[in-house]
Structure formats: C-alpha cells, structure tokens
PDB file of N, CA and C in Angstrom:
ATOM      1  N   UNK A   1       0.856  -1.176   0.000  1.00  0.00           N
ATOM      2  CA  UNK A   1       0.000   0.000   0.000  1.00  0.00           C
ATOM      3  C   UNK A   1       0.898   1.234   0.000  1.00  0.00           C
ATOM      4  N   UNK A   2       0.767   2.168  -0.873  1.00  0.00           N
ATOM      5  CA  UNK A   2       1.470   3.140  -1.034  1.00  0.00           C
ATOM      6  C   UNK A   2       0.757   4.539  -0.579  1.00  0.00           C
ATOM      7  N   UNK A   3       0.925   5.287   0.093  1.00  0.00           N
ATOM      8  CA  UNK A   3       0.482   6.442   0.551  1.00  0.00           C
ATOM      9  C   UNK A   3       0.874   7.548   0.661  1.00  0.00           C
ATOM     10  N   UNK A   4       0.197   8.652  -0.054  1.00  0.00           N
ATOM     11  CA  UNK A   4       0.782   9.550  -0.011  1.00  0.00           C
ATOM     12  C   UNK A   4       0.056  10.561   1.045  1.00  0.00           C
ATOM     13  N   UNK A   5       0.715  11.010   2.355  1.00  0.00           N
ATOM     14  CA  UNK A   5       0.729  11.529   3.763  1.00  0.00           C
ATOM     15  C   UNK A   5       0.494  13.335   3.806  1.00  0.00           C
ATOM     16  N   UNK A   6      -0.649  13.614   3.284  1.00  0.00           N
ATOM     17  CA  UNK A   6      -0.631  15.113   3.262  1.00  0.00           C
ATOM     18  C   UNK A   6      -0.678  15.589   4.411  1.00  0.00           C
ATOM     19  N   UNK A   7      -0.996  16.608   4.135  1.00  0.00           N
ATOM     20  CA  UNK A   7      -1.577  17.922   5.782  1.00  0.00           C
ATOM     21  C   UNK A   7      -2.949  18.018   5.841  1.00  0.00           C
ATOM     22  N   UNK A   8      -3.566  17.322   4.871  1.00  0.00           N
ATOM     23  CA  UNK A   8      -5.097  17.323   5.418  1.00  0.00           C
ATOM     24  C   UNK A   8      -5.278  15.853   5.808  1.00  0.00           C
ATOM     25  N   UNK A   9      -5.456  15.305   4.703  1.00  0.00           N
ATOM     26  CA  UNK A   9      -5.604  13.720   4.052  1.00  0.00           C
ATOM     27  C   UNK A   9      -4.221  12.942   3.775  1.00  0.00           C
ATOM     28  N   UNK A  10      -5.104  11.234   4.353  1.00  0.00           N
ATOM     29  CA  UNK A  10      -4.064  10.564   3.248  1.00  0.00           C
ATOM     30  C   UNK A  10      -4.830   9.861   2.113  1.00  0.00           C
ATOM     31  N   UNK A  11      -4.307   9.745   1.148  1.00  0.00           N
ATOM     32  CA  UNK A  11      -4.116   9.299  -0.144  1.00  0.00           C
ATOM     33  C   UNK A  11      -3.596   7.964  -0.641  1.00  0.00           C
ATOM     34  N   UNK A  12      -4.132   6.789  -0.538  1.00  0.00           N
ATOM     35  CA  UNK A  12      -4.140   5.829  -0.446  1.00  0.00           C
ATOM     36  C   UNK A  12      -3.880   5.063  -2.423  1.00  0.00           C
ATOM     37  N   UNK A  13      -2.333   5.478  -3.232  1.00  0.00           N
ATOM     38  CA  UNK A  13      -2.952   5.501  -4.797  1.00  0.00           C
ATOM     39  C   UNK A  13      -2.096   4.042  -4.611  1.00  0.00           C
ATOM     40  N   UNK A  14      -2.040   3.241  -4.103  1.00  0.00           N
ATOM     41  CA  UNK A  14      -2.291   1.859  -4.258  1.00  0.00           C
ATOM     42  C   UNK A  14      -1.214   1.202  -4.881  1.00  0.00           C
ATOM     43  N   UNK A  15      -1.089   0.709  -6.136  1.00  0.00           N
ATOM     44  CA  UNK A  15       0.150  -0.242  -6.466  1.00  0.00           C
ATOM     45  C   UNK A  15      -0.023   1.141  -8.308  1.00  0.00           C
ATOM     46  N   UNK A  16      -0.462   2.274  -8.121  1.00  0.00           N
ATOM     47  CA  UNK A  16      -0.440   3.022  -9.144  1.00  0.00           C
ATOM     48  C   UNK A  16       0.882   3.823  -8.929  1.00  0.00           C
ATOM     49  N   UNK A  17       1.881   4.153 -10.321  1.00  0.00           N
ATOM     50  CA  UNK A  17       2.901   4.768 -10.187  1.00  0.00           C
ATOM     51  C   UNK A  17       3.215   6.470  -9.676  1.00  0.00           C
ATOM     52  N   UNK A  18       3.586   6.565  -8.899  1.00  0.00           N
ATOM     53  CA  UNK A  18       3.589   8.119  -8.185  1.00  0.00           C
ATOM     54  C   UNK A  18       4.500   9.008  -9.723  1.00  0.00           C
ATOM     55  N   UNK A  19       3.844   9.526 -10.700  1.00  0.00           N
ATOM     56  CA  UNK A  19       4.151  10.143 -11.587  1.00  0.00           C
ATOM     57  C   UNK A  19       4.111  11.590 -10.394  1.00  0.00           C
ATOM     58  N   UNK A  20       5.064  12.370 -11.772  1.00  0.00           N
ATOM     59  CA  UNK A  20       4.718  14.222 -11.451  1.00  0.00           C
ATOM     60  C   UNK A  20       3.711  14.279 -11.665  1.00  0.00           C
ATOM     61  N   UNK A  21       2.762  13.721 -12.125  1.00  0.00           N
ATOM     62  CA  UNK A  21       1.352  14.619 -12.696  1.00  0.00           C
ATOM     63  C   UNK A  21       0.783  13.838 -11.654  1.00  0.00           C
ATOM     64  N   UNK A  22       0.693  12.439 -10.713  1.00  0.00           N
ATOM     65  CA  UNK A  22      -0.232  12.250 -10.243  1.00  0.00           C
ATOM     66  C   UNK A  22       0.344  12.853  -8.422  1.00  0.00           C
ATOM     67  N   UNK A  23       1.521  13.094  -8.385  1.00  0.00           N
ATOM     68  CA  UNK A  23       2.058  13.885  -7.403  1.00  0.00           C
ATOM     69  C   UNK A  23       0.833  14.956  -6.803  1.00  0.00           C
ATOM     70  N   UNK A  24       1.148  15.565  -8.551  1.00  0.00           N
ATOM     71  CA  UNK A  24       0.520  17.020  -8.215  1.00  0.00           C
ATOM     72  C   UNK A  24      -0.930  17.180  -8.023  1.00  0.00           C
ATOM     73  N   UNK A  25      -1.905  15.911  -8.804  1.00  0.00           N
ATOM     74  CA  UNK A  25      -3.067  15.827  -8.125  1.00  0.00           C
ATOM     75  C   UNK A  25      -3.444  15.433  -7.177  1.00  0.00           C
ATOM     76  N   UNK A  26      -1.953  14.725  -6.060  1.00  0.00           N
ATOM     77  CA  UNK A  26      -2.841  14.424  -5.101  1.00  0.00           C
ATOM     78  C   UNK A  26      -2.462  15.697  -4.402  1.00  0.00           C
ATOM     79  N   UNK A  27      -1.580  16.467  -4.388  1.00  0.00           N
ATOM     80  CA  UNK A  27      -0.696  17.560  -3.425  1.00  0.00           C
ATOM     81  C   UNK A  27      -1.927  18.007  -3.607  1.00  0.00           C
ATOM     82  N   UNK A  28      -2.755  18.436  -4.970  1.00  0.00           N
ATOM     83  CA  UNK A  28      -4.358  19.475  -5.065  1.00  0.00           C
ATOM     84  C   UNK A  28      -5.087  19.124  -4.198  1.00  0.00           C
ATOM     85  N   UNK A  29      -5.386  17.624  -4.332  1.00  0.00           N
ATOM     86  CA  UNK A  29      -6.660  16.867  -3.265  1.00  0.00           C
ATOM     87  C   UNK A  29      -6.527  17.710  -2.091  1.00  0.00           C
ATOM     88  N   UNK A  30      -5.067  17.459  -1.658  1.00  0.00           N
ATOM     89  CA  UNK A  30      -4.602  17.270   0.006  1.00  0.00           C
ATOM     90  C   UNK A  30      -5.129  18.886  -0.282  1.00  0.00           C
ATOM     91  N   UNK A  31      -4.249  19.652  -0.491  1.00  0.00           N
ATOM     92  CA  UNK A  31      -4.832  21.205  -0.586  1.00  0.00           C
ATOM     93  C   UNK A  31      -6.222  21.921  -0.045  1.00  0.00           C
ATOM     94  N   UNK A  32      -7.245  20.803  -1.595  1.00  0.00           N
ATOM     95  CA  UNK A  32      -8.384  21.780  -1.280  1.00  0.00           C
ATOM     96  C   UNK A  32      -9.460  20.805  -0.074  1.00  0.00           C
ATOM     97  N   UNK A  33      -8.726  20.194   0.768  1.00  0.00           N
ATOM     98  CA  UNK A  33      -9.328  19.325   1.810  1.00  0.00           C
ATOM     99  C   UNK A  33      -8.852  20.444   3.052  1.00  0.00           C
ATOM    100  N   UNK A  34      -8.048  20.883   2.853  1.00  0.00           N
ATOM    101  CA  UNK A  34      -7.975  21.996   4.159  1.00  0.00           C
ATOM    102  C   UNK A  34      -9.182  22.485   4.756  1.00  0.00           C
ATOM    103  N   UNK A  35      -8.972  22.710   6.372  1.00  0.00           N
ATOM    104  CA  UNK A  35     -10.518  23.026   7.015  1.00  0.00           C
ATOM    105  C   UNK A  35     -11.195  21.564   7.307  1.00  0.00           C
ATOM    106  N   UNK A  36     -10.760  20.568   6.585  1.00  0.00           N
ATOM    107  CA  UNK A  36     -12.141  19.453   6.083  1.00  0.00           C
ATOM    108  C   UNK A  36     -11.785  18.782   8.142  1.00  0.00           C
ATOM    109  N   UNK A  37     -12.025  17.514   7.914  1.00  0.00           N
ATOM    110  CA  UNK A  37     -12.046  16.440   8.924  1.00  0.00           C
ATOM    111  C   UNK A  37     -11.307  15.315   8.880  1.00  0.00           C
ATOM    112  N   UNK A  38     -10.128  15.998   7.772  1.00  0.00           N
ATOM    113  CA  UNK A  38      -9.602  14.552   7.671  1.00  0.00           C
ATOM    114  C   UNK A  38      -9.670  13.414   7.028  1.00  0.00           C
ATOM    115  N   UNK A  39      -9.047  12.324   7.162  1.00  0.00           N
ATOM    116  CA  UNK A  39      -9.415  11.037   6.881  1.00  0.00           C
ATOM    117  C   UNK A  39      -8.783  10.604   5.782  1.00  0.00           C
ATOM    118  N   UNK A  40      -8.930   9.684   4.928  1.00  0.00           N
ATOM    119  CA  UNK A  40      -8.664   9.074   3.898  1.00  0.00           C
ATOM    120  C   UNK A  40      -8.895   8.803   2.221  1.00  0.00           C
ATOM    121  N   UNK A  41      -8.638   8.851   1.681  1.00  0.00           N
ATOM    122  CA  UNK A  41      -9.271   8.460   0.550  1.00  0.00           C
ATOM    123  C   UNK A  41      -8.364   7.562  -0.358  1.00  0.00           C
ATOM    124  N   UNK A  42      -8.924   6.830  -1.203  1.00  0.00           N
ATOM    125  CA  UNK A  42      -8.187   5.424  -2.151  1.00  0.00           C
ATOM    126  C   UNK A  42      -8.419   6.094  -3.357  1.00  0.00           C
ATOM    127  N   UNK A  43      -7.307   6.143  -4.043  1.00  0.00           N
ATOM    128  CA  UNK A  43      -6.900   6.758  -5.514  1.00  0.00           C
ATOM    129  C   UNK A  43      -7.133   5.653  -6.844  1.00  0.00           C
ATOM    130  N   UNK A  44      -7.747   6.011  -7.310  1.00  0.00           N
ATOM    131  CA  UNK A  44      -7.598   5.095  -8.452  1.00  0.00           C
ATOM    132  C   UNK A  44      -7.637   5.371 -10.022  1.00  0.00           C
ATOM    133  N   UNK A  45      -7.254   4.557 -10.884  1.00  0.00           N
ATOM    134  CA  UNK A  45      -7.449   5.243 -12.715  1.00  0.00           C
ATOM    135  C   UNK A  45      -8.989   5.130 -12.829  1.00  0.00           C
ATOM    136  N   UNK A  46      -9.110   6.034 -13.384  1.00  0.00           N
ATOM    137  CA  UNK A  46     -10.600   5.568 -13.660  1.00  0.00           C
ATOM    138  C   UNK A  46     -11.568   5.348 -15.705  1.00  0.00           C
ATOM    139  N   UNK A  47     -12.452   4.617 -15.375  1.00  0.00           N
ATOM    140  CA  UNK A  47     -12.773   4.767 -17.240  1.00  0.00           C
ATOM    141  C   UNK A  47     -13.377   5.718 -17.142  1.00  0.00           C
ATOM    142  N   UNK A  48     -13.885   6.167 -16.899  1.00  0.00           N
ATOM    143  CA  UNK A  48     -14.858   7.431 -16.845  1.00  0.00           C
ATOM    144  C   UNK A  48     -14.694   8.080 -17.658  1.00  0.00           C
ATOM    145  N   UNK A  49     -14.769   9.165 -18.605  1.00  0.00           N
ATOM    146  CA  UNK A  49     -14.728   9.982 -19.600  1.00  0.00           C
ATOM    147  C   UNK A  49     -14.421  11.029 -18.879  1.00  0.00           C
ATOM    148  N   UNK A  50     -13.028  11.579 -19.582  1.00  0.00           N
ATOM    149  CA  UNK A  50     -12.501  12.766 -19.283  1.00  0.00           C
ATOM    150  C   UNK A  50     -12.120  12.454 -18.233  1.00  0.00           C
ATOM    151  N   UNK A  51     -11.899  11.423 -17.278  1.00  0.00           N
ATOM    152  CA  UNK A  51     -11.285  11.647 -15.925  1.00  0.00           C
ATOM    153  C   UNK A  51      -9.672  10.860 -15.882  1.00  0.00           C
ATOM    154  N   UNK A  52      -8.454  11.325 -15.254  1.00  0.00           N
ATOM    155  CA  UNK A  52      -7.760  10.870 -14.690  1.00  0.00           C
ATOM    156  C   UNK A  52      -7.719   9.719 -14.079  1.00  0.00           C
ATOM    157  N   UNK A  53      -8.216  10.411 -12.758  1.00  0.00           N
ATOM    158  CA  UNK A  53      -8.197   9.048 -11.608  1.00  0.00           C
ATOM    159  C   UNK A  53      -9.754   9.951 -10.841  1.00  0.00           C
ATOM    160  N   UNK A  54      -9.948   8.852  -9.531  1.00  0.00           N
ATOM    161  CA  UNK A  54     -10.696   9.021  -8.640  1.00  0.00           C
ATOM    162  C   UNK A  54     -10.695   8.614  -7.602  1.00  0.00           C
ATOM    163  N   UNK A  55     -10.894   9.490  -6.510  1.00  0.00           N
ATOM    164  CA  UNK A  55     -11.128   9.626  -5.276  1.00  0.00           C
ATOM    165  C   UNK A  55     -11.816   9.340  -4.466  1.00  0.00           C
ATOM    166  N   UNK A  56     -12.029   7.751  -3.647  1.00  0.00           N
ATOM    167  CA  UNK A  56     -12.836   7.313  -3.072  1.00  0.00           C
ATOM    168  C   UNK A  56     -13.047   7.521  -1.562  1.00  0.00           C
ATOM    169  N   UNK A  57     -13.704   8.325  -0.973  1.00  0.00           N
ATOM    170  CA  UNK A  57     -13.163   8.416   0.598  1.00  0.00           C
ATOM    171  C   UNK A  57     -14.022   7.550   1.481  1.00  0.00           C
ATOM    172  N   UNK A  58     -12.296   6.782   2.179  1.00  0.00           N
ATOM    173  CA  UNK A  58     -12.648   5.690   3.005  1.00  0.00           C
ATOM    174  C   UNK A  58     -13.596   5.666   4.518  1.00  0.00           C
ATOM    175  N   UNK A  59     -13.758   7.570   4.609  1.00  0.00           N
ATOM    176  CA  UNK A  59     -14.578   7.438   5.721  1.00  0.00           C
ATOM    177  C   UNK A  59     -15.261   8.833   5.749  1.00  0.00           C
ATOM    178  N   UNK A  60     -16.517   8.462   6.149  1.00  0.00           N
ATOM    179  CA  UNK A  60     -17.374   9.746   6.356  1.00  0.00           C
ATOM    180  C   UNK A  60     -17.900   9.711   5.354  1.00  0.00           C
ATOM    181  N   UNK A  61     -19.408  10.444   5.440  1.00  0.00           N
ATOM    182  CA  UNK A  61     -20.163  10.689   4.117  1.00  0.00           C
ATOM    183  C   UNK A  61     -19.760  11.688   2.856  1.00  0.00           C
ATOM    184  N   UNK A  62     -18.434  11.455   2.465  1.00  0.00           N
ATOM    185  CA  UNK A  62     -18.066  12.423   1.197  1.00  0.00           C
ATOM    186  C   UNK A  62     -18.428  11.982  -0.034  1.00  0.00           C
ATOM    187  N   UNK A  63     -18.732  12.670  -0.675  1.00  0.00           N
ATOM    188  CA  UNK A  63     -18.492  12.523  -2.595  1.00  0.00           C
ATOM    189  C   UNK A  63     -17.243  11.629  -3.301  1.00  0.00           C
ATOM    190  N   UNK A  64     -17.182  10.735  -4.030  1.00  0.00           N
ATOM    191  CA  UNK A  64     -15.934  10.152  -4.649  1.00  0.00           C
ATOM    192  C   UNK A  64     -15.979  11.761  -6.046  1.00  0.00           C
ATOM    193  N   UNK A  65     -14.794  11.655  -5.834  1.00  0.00           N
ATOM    194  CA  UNK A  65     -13.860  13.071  -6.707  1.00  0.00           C
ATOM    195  C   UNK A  65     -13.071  12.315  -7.874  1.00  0.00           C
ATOM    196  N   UNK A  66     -13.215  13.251  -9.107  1.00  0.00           N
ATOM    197  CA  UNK A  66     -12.761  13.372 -10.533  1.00  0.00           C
ATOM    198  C   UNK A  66     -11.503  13.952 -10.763  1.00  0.00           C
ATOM    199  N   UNK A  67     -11.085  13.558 -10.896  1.00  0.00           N
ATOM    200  CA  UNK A  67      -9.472  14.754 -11.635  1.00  0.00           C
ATOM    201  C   UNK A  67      -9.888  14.628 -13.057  1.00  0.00           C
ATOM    202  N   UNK A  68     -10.030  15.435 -13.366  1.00  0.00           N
ATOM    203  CA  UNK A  68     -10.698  16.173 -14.667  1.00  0.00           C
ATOM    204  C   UNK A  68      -9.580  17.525 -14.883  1.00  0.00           C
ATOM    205  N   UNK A  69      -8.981  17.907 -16.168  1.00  0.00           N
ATOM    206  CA  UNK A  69      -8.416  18.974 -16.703  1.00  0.00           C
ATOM    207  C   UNK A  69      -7.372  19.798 -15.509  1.00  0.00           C
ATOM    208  N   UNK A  70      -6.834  18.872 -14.391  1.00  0.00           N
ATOM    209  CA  UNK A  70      -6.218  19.288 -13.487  1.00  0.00           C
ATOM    210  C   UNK A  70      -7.112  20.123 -12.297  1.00  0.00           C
ATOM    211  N   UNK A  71      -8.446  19.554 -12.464  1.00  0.00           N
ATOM    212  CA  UNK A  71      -9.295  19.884 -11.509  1.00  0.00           C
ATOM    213  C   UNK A  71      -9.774  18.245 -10.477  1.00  0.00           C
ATOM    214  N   UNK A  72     -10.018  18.817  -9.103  1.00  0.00           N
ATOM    215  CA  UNK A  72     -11.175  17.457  -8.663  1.00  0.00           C
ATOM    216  C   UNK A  72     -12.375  18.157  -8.473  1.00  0.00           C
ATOM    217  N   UNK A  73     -12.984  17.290  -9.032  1.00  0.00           N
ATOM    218  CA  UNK A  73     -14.613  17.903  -9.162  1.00  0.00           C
ATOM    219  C   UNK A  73     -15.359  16.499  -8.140  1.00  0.00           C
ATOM    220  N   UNK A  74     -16.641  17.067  -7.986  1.00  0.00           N
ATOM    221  CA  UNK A  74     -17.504  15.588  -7.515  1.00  0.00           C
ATOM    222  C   UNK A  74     -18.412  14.813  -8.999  1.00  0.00           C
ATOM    223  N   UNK A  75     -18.711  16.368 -10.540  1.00  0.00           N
ATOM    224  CA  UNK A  75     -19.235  15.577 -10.800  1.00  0.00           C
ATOM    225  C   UNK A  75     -18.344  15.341 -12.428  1.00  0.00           C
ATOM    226  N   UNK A  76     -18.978  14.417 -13.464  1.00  0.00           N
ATOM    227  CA  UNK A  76     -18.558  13.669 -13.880  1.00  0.00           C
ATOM    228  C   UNK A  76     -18.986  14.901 -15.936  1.00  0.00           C
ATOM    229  N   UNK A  77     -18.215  15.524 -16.573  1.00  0.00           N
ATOM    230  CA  UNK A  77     -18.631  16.237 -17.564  1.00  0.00           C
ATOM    231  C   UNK A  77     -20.402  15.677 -18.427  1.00  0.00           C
ATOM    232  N   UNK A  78     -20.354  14.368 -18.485  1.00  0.00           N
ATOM    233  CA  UNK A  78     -21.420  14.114 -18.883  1.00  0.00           C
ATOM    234  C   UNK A  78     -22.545  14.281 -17.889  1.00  0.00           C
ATOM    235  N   UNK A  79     -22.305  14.227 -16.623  1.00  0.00           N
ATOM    236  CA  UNK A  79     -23.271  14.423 -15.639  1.00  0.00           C
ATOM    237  C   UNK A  79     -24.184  15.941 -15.775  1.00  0.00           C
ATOM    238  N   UNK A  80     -23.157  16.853 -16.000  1.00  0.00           N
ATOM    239  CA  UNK A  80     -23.154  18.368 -15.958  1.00  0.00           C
ATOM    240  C   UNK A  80     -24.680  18.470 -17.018  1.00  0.00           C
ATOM    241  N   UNK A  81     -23.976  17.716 -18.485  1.00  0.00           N
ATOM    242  CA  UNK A  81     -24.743  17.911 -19.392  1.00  0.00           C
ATOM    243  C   UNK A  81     -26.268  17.651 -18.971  1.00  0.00           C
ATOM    244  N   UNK A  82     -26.544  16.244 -18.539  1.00  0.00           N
ATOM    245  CA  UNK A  82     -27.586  15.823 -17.703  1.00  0.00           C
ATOM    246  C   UNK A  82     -28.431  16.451 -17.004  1.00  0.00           C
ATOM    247  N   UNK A  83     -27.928  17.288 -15.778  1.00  0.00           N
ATOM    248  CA  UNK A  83     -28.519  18.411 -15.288  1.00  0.00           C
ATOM    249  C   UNK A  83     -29.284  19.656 -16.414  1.00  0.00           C
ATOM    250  N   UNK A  84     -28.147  20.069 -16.997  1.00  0.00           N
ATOM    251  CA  UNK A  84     -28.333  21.328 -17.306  1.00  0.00           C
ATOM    252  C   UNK A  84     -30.253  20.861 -18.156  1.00  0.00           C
ATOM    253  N   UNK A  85     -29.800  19.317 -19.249  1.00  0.00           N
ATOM    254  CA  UNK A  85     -31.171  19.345 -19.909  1.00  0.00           C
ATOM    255  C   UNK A  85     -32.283  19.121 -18.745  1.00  0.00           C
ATOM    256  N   UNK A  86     -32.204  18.483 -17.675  1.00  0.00           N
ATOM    257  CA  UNK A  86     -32.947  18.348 -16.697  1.00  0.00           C
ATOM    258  C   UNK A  86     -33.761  19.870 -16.127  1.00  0.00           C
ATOM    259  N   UNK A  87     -32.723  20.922 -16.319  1.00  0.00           N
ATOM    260  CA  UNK A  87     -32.966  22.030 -15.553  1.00  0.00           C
ATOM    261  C   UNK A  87     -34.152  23.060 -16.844  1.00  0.00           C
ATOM    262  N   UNK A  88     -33.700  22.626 -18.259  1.00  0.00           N
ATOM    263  CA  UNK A  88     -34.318  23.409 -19.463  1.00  0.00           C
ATOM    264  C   UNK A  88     -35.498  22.537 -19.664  1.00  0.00           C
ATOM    265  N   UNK A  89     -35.726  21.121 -19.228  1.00  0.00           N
ATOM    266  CA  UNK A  89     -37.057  20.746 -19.247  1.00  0.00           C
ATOM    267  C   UNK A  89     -38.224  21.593 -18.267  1.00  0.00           C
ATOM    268  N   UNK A  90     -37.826  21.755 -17.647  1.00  0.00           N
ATOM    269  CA  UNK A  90     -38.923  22.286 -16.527  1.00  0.00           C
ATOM    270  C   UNK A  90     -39.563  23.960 -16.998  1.00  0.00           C
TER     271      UNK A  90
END
C-alpha cells in the first residue's frame, strides 16, 4: 500500500505509479481538503470519460472526486450535461 501523507488527508494511490502529474493531483486533493475532517481516501485510474483518476473516501459521508483537466470535481462532464437538460425541461 502506497500512501501519499498530506496535511489534510491521506491518499491511499495503491500499487499506481507516483508520476509528477499524479504527485501534483494528489498535493491538489490534500490542498483543497484543508478546514475538512480529515481522513482518507483510495486513488484510483478511472474509465470514466474525461477523468484521470478518482477519489474514493474511506470514511465519512463524502463525494468520490474526478481529476478532470487538473481539476477534482464531484461531478462527472457528462453528468453536468444531464442536469443542465434536466434544468431546461422544466
């Protein structure tokens, strides 16, 4: 188990290779978790469209997170689309 030990969170990216680019998304995670409660989350590649990897957190009721365009988001680009027609039906 490989972990990467922030100042908010740890980061749990598993038997996945610690690249610069996935460095720097988790250093973001850890970042914009400041303030939060802590805890954990398990990193993984994901198929998802448009996503990197994702962010599963191992405790507490959080959102699993996207790395998308050097962002973590909660939701997923096709999701967005979803809404928006959801929101122009009404």
């Amino acid at each position: 188990m490989a972990v990467y030990h922030g100042n908010n969170v740890n980061l749990d990216y598993g038997d996945l290779e610690l690249t610069e680019e996935l460095e720097d998304a988790l250093s973001a995670l850890d970042d914009s978790c400041r303030g939060g409660s802590g805890g954990t989350y398990d990193i993984y590649e994901t198929d998802e469209d448009g996503a990197d990897w994702e962010a599963v957190p191992c405790d507490g009721p959080y959102d699993t997170l996207y790395f998308i365009e050097g962002d973590w988001t909660e939701q997923l680009p096709d999701e967005d689309e979803d809404e928006e027609e959801d929101e122009s039906d009404e």
